[in-house]
Each structure stands twice: as structure tokens, then as C-alpha cells.
PDB file of N, CA and C in Angstrom:
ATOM      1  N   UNK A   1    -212.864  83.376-161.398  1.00  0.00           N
ATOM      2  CA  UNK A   1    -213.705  84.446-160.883  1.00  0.00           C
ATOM      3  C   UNK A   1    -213.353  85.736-161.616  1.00  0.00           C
ATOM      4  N   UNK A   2    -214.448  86.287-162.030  1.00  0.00           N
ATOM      5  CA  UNK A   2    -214.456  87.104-162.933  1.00  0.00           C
ATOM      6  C   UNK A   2    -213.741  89.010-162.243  1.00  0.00           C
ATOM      7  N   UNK A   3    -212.973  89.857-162.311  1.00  0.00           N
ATOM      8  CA  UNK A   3    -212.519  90.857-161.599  1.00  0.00           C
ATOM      9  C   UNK A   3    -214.033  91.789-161.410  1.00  0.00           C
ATOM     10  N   UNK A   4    -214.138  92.791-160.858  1.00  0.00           N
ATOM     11  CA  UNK A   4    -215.164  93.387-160.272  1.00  0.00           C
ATOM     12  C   UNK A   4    -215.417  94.918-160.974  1.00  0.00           C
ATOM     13  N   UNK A   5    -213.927  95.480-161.030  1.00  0.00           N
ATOM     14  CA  UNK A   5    -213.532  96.445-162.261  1.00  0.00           C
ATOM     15  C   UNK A   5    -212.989  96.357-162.804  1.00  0.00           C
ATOM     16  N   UNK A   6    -212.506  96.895-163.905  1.00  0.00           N
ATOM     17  CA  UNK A   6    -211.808  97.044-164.830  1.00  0.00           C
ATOM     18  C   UNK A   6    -210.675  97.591-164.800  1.00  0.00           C
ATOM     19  N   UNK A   7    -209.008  97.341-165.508  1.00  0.00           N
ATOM     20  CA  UNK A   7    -207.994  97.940-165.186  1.00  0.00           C
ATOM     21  C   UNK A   7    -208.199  99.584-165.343  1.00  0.00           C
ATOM     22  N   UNK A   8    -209.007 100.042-166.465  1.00  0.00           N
ATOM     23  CA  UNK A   8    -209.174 101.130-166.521  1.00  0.00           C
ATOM     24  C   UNK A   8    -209.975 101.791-165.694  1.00  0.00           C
ATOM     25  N   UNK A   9    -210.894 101.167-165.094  1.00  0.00           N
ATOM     26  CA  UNK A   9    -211.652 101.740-163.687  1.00  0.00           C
ATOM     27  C   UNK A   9    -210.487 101.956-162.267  1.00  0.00           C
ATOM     28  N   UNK A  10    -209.802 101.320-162.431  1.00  0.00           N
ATOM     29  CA  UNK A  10    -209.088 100.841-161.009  1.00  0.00           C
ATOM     30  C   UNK A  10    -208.049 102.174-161.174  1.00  0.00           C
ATOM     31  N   UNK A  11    -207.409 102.253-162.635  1.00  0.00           N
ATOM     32  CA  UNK A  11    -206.465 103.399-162.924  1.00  0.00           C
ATOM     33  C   UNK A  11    -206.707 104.840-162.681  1.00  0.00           C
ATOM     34  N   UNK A  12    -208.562 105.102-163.046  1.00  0.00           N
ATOM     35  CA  UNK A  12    -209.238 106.291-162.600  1.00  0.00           C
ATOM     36  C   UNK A  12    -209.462 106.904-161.547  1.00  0.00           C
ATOM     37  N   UNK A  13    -209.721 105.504-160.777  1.00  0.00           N
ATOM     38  CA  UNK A  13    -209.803 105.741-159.052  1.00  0.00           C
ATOM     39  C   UNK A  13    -208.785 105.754-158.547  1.00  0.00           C
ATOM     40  N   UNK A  14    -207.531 105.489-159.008  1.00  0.00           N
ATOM     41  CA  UNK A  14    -206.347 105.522-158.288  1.00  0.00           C
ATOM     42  C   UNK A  14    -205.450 106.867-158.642  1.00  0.00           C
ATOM     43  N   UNK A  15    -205.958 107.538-160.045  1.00  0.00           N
ATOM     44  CA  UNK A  15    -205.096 108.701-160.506  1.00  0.00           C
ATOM     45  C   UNK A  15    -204.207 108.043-160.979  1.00  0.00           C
ATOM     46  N   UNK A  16    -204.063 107.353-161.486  1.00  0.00           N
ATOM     47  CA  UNK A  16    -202.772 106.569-161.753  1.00  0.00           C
ATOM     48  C   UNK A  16    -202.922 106.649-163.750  1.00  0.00           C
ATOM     49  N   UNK A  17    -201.732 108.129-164.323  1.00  0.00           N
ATOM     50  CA  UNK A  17    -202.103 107.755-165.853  1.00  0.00           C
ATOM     51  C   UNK A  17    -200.905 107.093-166.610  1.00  0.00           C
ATOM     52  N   UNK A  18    -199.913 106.284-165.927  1.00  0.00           N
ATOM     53  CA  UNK A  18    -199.164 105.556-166.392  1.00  0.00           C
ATOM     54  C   UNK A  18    -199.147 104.110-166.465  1.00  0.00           C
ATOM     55  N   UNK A  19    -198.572 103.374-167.296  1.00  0.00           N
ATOM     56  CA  UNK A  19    -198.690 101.965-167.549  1.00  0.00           C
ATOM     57  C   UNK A  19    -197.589 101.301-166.542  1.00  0.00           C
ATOM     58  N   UNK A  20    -196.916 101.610-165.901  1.00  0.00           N
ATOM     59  CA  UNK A  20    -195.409 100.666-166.099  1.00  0.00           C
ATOM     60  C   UNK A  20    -196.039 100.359-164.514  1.00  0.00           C
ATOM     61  N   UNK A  21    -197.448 100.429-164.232  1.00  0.00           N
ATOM     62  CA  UNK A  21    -197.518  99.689-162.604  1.00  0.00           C
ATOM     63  C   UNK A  21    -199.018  98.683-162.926  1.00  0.00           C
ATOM     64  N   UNK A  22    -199.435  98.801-163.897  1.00  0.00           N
ATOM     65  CA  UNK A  22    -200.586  97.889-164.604  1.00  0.00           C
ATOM     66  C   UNK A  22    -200.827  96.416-163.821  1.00  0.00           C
ATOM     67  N   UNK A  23    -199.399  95.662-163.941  1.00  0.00           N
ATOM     68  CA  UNK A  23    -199.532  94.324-163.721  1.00  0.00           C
ATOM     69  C   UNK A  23    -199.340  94.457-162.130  1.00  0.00           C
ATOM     70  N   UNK A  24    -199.563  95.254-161.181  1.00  0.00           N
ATOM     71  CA  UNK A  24    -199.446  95.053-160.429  1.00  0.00           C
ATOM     72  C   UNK A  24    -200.864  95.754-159.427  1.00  0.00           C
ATOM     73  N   UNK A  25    -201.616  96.600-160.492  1.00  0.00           N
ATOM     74  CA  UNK A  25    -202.958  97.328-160.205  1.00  0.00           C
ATOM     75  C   UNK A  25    -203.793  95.855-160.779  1.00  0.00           C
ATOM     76  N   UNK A  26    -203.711  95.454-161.470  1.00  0.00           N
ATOM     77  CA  UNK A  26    -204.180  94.225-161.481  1.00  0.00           C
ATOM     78  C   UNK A  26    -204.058  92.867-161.073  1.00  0.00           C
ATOM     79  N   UNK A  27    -203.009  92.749-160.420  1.00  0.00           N
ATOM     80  CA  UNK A  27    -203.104  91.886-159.246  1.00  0.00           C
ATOM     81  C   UNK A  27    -203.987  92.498-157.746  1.00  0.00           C
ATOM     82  N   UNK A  28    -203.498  93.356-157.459  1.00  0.00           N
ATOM     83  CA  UNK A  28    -204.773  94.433-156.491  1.00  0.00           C
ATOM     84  C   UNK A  28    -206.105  94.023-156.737  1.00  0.00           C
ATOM     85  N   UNK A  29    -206.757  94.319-158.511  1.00  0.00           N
ATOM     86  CA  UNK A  29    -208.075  94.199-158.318  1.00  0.00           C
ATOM     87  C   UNK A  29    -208.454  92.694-158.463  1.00  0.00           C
ATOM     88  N   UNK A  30    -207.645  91.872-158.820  1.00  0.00           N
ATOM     89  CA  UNK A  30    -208.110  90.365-158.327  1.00  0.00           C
ATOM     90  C   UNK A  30    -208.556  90.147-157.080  1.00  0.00           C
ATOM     91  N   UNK A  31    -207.626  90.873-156.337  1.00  0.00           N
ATOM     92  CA  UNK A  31    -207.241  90.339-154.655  1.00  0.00           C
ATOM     93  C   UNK A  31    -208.494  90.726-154.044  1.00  0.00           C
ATOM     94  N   UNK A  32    -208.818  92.134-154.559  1.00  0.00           N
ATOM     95  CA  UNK A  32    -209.772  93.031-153.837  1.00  0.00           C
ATOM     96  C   UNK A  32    -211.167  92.622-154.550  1.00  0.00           C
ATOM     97  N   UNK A  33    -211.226  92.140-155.774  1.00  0.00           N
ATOM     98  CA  UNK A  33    -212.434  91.261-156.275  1.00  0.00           C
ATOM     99  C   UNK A  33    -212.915  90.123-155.725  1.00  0.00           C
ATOM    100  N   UNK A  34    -211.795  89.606-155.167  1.00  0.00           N
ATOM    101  CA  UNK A  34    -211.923  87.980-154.454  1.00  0.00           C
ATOM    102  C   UNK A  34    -212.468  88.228-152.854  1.00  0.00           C
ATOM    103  N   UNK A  35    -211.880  89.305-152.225  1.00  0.00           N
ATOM    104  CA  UNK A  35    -212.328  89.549-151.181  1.00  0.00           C
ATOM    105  C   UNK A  35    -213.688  90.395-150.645  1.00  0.00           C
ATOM    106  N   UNK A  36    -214.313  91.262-151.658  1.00  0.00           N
ATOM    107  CA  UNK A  36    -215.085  91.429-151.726  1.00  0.00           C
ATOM    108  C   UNK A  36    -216.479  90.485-152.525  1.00  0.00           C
ATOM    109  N   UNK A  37    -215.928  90.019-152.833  1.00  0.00           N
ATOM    110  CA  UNK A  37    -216.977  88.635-153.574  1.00  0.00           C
ATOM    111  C   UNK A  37    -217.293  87.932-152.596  1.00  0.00           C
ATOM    112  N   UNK A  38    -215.793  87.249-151.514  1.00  0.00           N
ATOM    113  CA  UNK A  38    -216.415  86.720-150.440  1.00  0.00           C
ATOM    114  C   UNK A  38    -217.273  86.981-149.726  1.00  0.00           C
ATOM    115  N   UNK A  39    -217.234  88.396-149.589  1.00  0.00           N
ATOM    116  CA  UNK A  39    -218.170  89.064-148.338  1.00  0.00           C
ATOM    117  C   UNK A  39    -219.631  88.811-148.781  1.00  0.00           C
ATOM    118  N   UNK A  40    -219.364  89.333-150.126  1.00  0.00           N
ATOM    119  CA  UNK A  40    -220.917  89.892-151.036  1.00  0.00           C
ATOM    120  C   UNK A  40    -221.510  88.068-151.868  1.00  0.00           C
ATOM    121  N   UNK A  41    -221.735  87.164-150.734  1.00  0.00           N
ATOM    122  CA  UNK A  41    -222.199  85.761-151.297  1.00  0.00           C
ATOM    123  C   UNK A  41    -223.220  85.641-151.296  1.00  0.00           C
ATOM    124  N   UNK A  42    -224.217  86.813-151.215  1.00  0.00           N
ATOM    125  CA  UNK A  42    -225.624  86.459-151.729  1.00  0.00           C
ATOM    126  C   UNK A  42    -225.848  87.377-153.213  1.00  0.00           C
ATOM    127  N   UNK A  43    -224.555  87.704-154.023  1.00  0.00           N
ATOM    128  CA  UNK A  43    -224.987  87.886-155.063  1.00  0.00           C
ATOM    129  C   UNK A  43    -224.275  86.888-155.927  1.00  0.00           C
ATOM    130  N   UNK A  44    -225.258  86.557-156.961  1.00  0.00           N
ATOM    131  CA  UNK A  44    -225.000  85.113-157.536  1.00  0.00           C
ATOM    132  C   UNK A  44    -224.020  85.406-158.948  1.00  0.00           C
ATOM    133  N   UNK A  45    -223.392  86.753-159.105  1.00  0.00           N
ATOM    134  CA  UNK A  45    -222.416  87.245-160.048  1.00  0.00           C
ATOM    135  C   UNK A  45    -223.208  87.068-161.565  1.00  0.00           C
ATOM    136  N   UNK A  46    -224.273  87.230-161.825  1.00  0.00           N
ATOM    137  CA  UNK A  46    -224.966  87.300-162.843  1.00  0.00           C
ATOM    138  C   UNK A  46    -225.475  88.305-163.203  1.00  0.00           C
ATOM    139  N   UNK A  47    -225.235  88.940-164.609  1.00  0.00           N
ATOM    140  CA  UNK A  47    -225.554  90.641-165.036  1.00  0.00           C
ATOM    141  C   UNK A  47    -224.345  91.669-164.785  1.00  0.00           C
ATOM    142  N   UNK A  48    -224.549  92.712-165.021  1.00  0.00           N
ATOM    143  CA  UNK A  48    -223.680  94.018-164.375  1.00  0.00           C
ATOM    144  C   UNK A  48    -223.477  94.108-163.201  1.00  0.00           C
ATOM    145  N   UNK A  49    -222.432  94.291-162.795  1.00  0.00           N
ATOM    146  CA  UNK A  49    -221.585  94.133-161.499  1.00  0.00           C
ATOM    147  C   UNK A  49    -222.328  95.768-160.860  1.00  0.00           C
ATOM    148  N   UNK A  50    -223.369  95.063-159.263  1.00  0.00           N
ATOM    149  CA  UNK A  50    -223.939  96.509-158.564  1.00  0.00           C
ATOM    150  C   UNK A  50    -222.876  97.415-158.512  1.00  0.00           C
ATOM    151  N   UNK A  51    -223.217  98.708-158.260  1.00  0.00           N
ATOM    152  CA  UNK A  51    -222.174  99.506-158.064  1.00  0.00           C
ATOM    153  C   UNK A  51    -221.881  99.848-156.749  1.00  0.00           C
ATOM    154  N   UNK A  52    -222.443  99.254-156.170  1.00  0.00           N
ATOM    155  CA  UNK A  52    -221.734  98.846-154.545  1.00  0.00           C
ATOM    156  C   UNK A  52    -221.504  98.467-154.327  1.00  0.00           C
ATOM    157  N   UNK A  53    -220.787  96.933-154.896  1.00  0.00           N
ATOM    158  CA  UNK A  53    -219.724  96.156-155.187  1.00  0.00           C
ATOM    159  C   UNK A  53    -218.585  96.944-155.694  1.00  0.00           C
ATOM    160  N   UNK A  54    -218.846  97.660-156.757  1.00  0.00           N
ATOM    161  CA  UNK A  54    -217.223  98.267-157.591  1.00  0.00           C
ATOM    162  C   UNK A  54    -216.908  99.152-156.649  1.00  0.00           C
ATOM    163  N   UNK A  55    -217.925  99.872-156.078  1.00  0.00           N
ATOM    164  CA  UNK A  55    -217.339 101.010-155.276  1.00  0.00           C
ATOM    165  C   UNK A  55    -216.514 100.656-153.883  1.00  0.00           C
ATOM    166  N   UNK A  56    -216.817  99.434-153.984  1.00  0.00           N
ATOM    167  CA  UNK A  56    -216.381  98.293-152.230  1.00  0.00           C
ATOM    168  C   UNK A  56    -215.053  98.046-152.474  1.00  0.00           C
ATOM    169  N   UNK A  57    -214.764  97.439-153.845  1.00  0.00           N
ATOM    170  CA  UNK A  57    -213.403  96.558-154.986  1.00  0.00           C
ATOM    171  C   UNK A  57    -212.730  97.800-154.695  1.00  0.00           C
ATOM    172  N   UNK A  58    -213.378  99.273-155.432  1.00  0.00           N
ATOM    173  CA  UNK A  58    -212.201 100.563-155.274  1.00  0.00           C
ATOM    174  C   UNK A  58    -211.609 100.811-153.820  1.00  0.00           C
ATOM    175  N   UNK A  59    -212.647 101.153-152.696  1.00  0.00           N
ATOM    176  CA  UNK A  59    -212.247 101.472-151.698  1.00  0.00           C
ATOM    177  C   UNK A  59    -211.239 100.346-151.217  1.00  0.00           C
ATOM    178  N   UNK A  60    -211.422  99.193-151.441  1.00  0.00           N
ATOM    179  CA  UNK A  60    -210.446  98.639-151.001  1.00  0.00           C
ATOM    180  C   UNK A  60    -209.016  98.633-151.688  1.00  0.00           C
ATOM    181  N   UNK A  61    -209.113  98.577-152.819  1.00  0.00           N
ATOM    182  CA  UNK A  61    -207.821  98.947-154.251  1.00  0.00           C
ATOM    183  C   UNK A  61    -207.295  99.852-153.434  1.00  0.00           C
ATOM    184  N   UNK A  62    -207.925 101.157-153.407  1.00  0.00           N
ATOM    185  CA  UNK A  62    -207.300 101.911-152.842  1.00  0.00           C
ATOM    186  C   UNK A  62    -206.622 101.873-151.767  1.00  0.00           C
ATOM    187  N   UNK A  63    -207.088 101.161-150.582  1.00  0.00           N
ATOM    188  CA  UNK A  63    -205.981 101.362-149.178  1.00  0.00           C
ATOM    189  C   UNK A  63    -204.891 100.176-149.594  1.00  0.00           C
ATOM    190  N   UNK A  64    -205.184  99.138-150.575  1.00  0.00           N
ATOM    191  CA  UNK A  64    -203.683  98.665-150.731  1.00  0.00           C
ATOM    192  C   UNK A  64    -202.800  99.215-151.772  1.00  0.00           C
ATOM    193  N   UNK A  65    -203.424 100.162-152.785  1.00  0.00           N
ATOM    194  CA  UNK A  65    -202.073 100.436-153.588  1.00  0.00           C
ATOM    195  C   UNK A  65    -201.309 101.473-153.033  1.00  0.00           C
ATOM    196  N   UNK A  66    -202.226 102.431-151.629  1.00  0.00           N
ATOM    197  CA  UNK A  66    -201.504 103.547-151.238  1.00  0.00           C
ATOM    198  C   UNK A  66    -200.683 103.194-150.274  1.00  0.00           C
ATOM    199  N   UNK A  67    -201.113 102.208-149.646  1.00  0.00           N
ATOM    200  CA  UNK A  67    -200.304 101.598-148.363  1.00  0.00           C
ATOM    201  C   UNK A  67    -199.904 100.229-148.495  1.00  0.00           C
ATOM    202  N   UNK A  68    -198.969 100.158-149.517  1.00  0.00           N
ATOM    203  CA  UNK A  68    -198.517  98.561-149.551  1.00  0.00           C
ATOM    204  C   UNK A  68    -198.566  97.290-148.719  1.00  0.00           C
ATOM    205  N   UNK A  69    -198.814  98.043-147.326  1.00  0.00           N
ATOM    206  CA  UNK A  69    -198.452  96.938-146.493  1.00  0.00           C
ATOM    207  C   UNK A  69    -199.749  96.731-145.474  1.00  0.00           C
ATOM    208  N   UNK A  70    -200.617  97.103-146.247  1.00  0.00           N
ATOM    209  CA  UNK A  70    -202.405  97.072-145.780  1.00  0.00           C
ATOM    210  C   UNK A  70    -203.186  96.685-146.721  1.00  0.00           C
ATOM    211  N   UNK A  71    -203.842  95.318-146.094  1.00  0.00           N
ATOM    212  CA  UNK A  71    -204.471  94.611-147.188  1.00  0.00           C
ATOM    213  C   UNK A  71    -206.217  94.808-146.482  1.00  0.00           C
ATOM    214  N   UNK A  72    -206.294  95.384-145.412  1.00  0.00           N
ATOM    215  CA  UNK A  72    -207.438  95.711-145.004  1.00  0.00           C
ATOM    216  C   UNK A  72    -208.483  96.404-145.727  1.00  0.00           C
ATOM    217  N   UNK A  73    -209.531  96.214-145.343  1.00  0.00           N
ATOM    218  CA  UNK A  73    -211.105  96.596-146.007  1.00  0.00           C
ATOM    219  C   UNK A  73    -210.850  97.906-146.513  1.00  0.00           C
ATOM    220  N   UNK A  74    -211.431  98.373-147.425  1.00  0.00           N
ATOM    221  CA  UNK A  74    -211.595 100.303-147.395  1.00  0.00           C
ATOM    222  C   UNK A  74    -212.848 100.204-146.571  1.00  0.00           C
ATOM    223  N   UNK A  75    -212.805 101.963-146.121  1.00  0.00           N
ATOM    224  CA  UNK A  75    -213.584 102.375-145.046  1.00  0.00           C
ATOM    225  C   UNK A  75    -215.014 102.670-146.013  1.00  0.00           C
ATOM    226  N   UNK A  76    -216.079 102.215-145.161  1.00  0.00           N
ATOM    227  CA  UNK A  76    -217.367 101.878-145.442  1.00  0.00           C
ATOM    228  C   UNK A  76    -217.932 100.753-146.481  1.00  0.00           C
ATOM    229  N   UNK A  77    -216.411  99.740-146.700  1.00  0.00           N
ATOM    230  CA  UNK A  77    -216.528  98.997-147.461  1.00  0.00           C
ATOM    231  C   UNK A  77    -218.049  97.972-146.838  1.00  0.00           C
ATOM    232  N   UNK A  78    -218.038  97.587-145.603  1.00  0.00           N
ATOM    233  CA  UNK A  78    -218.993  96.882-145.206  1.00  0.00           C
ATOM    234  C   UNK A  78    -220.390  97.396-145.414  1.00  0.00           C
ATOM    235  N   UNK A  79    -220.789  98.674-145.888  1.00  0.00           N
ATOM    236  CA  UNK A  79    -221.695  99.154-145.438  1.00  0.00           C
ATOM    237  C   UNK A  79    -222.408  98.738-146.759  1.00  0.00           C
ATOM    238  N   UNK A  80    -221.129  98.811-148.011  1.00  0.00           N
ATOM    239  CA  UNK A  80    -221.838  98.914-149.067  1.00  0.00           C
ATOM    240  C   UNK A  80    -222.169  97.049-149.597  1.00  0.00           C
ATOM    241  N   UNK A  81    -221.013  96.271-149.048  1.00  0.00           N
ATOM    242  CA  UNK A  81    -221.532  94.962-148.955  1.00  0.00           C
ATOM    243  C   UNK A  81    -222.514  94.602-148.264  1.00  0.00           C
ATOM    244  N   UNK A  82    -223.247  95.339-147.316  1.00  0.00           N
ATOM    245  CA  UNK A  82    -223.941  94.052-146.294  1.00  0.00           C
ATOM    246  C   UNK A  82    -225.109  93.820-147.259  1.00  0.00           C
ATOM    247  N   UNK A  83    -226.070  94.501-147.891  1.00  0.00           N
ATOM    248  CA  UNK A  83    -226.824  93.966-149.041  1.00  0.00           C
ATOM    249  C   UNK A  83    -226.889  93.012-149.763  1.00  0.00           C
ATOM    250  N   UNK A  84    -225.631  92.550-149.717  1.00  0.00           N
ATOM    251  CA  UNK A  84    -225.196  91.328-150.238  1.00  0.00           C
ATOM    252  C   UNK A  84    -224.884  90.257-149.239  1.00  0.00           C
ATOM    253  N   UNK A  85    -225.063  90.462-148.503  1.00  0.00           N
ATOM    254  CA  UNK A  85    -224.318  89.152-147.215  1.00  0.00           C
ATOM    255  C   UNK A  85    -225.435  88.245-147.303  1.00  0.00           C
ATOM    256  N   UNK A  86    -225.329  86.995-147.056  1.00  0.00           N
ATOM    257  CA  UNK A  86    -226.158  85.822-146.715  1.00  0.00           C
ATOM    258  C   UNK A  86    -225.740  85.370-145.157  1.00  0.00           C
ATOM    259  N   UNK A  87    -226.442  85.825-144.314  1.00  0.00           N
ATOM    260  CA  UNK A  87    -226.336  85.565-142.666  1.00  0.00           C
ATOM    261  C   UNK A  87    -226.917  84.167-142.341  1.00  0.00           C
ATOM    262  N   UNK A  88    -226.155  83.052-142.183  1.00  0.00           N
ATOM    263  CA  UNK A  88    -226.695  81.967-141.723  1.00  0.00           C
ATOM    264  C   UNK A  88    -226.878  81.581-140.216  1.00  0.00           C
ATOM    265  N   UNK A  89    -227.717  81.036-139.531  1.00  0.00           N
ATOM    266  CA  UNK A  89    -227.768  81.155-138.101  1.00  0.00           C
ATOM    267  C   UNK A  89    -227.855  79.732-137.828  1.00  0.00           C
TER     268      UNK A  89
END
């Protein structure tokens, strides 16, 4: 599964202009690619990644690289996935 941003996107949104935490901002945006992919399963990952997906991947990047020990959603992350949800009944 392909990441959602880019290390250099993830570094911008985080303020972050040093290298020596890289391999570990990129384990983040796997995590936060994978979990937002789950949510967002009615997009079939074909073309340029919406930008309410990346902006979903950041908000979430963000509450785990600031708070290590919170792997929870970023705030309004749902709002910008539900466009993407496939609701089965």
C-alpha cells in the first residue's frame, strides 16, 4: 500500500527541518496512510491522492508525532474521510 504523503510533506506539516527523526516520521505516515485508507474504502487509490485524504494522513501524523502515546484520529479527520466511506447496510 502505497503512503498517502510524502516524507517531505509529512516534514512540512510537522516543522520538523532535521533528518535524524526521518525513519521514524515515516513509519507514522505508513501507519497513518493505512489507517486512513481503511476508513476512506470507497476510493479505489487510482490517480492523485484527494487532498482530503493527505490532509486526514497529516492531521493524524500530527497527533502521533506530538503525542507519542496517541495513535488516535486527528480532529476533523472524519469529516474529511466520510466522502470516501462505503456504508454497507
Amino acid at each position: 500500500m502505497a503512503d498517502i504523503v510524502t516524507l517531505d510533506e509529512a516534514k512540512a506539516w510537522l516543522r520538523v527541518l532535521h533528518d535524524h527523526e526521518d525513519a521514524l516520521i515515516l513509519l507514522l505516515v505508513a501507519a497513518a496512510s493505512e489507517a486512513v485508507l481503511e476508513t476512506a474504502d470507497g476510493w479505489d487509490g487510482t490517480g492523485e491522492v484527494p487532498d482530503r485524504l493527505k490532509l486526514a494522513c497529516l492531521a493524524r501524523l500530527a497527533v502521533a508525532y506530538d503525542d507519542r502515546v496517541n495513535v488516535s484520529a486527528g480532529t476533523g479527520e472524519d469529516r474529511l474521510v466520510q466522502p470516501f466511506r462505503v456504508l454497507a447496510i
